[in-house]
Protein backbone atom coordinates (compact mmCIF):
# COMPACT_ATOMS: atom_id res chain seq x y z
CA UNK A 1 57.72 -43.67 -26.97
CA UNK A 2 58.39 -44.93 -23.83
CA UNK A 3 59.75 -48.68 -22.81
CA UNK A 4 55.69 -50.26 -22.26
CA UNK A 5 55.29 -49.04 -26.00
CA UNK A 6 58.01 -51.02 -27.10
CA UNK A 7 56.62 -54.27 -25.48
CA UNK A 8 53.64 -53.57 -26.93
CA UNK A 9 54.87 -53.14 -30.42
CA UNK A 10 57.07 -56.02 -30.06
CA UNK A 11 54.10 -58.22 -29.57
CA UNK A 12 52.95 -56.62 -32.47
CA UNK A 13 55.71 -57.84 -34.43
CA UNK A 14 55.86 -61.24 -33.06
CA UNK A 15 52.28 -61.39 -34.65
CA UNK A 16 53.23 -60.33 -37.90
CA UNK A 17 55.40 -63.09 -37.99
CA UNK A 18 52.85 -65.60 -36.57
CA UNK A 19 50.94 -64.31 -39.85
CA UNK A 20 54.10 -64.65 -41.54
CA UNK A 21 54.69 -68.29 -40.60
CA UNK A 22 50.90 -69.20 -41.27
CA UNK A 23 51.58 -67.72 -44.84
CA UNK A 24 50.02 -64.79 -44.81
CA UNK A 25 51.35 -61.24 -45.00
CA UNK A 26 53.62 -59.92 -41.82
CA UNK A 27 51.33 -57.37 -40.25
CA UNK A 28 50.40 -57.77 -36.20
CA UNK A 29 48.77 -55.41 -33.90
CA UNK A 30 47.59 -55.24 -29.73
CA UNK A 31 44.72 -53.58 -28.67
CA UNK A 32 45.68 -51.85 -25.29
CA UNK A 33 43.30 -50.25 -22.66
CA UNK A 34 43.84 -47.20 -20.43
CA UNK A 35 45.23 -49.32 -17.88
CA UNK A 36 48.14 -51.07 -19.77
CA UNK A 37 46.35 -54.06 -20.26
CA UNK A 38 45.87 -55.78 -23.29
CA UNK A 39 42.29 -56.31 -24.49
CA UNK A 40 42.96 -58.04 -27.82
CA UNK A 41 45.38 -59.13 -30.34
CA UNK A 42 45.01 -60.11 -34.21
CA UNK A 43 47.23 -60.77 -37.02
CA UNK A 44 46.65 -60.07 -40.50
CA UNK A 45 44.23 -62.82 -42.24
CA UNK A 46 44.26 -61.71 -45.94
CA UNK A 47 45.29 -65.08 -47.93
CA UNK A 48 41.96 -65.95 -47.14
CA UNK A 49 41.14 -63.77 -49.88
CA UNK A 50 39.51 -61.10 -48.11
CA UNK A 51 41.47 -57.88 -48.09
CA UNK A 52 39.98 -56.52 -45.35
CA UNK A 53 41.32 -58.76 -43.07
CA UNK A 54 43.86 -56.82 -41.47
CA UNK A 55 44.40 -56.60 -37.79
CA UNK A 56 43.70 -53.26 -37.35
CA UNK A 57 40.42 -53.27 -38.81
CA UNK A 58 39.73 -56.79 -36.53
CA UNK A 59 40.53 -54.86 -33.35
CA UNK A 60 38.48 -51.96 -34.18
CA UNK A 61 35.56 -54.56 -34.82
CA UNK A 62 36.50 -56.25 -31.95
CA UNK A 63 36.40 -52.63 -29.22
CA UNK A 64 33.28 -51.70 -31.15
CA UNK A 65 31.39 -54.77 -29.49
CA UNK A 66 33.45 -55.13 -26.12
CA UNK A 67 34.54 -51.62 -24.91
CA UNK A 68 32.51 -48.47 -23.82
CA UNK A 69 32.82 -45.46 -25.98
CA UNK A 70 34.92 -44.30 -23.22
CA UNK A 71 36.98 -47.33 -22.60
CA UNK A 72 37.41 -47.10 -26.19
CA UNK A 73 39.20 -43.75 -26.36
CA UNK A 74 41.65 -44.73 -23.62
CA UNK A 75 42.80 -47.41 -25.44
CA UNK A 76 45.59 -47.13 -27.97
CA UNK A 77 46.45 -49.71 -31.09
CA UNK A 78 50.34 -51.03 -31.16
CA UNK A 79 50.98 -52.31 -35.00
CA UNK A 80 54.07 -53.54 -37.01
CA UNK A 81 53.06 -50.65 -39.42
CA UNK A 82 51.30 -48.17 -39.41
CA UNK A 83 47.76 -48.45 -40.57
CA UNK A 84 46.53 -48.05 -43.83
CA UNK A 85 43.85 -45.59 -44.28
CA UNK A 86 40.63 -48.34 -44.26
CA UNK A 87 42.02 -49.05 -40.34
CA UNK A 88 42.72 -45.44 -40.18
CA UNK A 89 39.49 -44.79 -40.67
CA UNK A 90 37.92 -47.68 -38.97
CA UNK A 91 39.78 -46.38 -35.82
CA UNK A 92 38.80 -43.35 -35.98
CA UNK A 93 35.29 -44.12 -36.55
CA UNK A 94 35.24 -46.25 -33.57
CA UNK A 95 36.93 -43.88 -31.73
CA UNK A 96 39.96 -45.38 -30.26
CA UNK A 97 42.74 -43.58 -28.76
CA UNK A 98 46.42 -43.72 -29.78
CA UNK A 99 48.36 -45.77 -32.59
CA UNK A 100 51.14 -46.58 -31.98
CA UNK A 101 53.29 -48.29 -35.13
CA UNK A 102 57.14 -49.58 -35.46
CA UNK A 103 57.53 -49.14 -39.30
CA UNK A 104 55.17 -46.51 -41.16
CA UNK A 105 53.80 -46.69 -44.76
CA UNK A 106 56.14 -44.71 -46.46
CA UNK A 107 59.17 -47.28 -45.13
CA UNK A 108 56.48 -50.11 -45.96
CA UNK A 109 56.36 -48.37 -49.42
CA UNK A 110 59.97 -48.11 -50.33
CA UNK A 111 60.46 -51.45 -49.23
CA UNK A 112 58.31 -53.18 -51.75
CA UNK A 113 59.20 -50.64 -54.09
CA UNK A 114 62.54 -51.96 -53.54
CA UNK A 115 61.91 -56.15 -53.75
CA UNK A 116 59.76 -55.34 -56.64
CA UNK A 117 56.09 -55.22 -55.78
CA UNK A 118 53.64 -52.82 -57.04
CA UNK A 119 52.22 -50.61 -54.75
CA UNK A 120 48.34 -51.75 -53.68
CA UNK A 121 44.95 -50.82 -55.52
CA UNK A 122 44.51 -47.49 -51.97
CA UNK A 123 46.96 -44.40 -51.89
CA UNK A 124 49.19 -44.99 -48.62
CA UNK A 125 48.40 -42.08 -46.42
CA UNK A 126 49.91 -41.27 -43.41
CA UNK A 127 47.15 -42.28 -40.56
CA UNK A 128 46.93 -39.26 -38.77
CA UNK A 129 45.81 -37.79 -42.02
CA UNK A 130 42.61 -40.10 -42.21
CA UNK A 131 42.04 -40.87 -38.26
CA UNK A 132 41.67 -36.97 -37.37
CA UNK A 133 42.40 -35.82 -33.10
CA UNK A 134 44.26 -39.45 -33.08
CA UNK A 135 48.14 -39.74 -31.60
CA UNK A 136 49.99 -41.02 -33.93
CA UNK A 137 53.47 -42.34 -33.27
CA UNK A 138 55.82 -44.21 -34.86
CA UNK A 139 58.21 -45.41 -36.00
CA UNK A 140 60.10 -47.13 -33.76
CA UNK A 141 63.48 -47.42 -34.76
CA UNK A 142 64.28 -50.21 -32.82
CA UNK A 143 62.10 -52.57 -34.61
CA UNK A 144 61.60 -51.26 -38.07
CA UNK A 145 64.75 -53.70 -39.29
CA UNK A 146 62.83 -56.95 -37.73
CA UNK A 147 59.69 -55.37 -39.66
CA UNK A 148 61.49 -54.88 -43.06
CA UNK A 149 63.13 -58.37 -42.88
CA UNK A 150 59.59 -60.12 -42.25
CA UNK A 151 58.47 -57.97 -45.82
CA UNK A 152 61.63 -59.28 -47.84
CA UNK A 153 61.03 -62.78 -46.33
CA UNK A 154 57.30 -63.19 -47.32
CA UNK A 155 58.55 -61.54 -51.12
CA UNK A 156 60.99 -64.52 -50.56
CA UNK A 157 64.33 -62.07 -50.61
């Protein structure tokens, strides 16, 4: 992971606490193309009430409709954390390139585990395990504090 990555991700996380300050859960991701540039940007959207409104599924929507196949597997996803295996699999059926992720779903998992939340209704796989031929990096240890203090603020702890 290389210094670009990090501003990347840190975008990321500055989204997950836009969601975080619109009262939704703290999840943020960038789509990036081959060139550095970024394409799109979303923020999780679930206290709508539709669970599938997570950032990483958005951007795969999103480079479905506006990017070639090829532009599309140049570009890598930078997330808060790491997706969970609907994106996974949403990415991979789009076929983008790269994720990129500061906090993964096992630290997402003790985390809640430790404020006191029950883990969700889908098994939290590691995303290389569901998006297969994908680079898959992460975490970042630079930012996984900033990412765990956004999850204990929106569990109010």
């Amino acid at each position: 992971m290389n210094e670009q990555d990090l501003r990347f991700l840190r975008r990321a996380v500055e989204l997950a606490e836009e969601a975080l300050n619109a009262g939704d859960e703290p999840f943020g991701s960038v789509l990036v193309d081959a060139e550095g540039r970024i394409r799109h940007e979303d923020r999780n959207r679930v206290a709508s009430g539709d669970r599938t409104r997570h950032p990483e599924f958005e951007l795969a929507r999103w480079a479905a409709e506006h990017m070639t196949p090829e532009e599309r597997t140049g570009a890598s996803v930078y997330t808060s954390g790491e997706h969970c295996p609907m994106c996974a699999a949403a990415h991979g059926w789009v076929g983008l390139g790269r994720i990129v992720y500061a906090a993964s779903s096992k630290q997402l998992g003790e985390w809640l585990a430790e404020i006191g939340v029950p883990p969700g209704p889908v098994a939290a796989l590691p995303a290389g395990d569901i998006a297969l031929n994908v680079i898959v990096e992460g975490p970042a240890p630079e930012l996984t504090e900033k990412v765990r203090a956004l999850h204990f603020r929106c569990h109010k702890l």
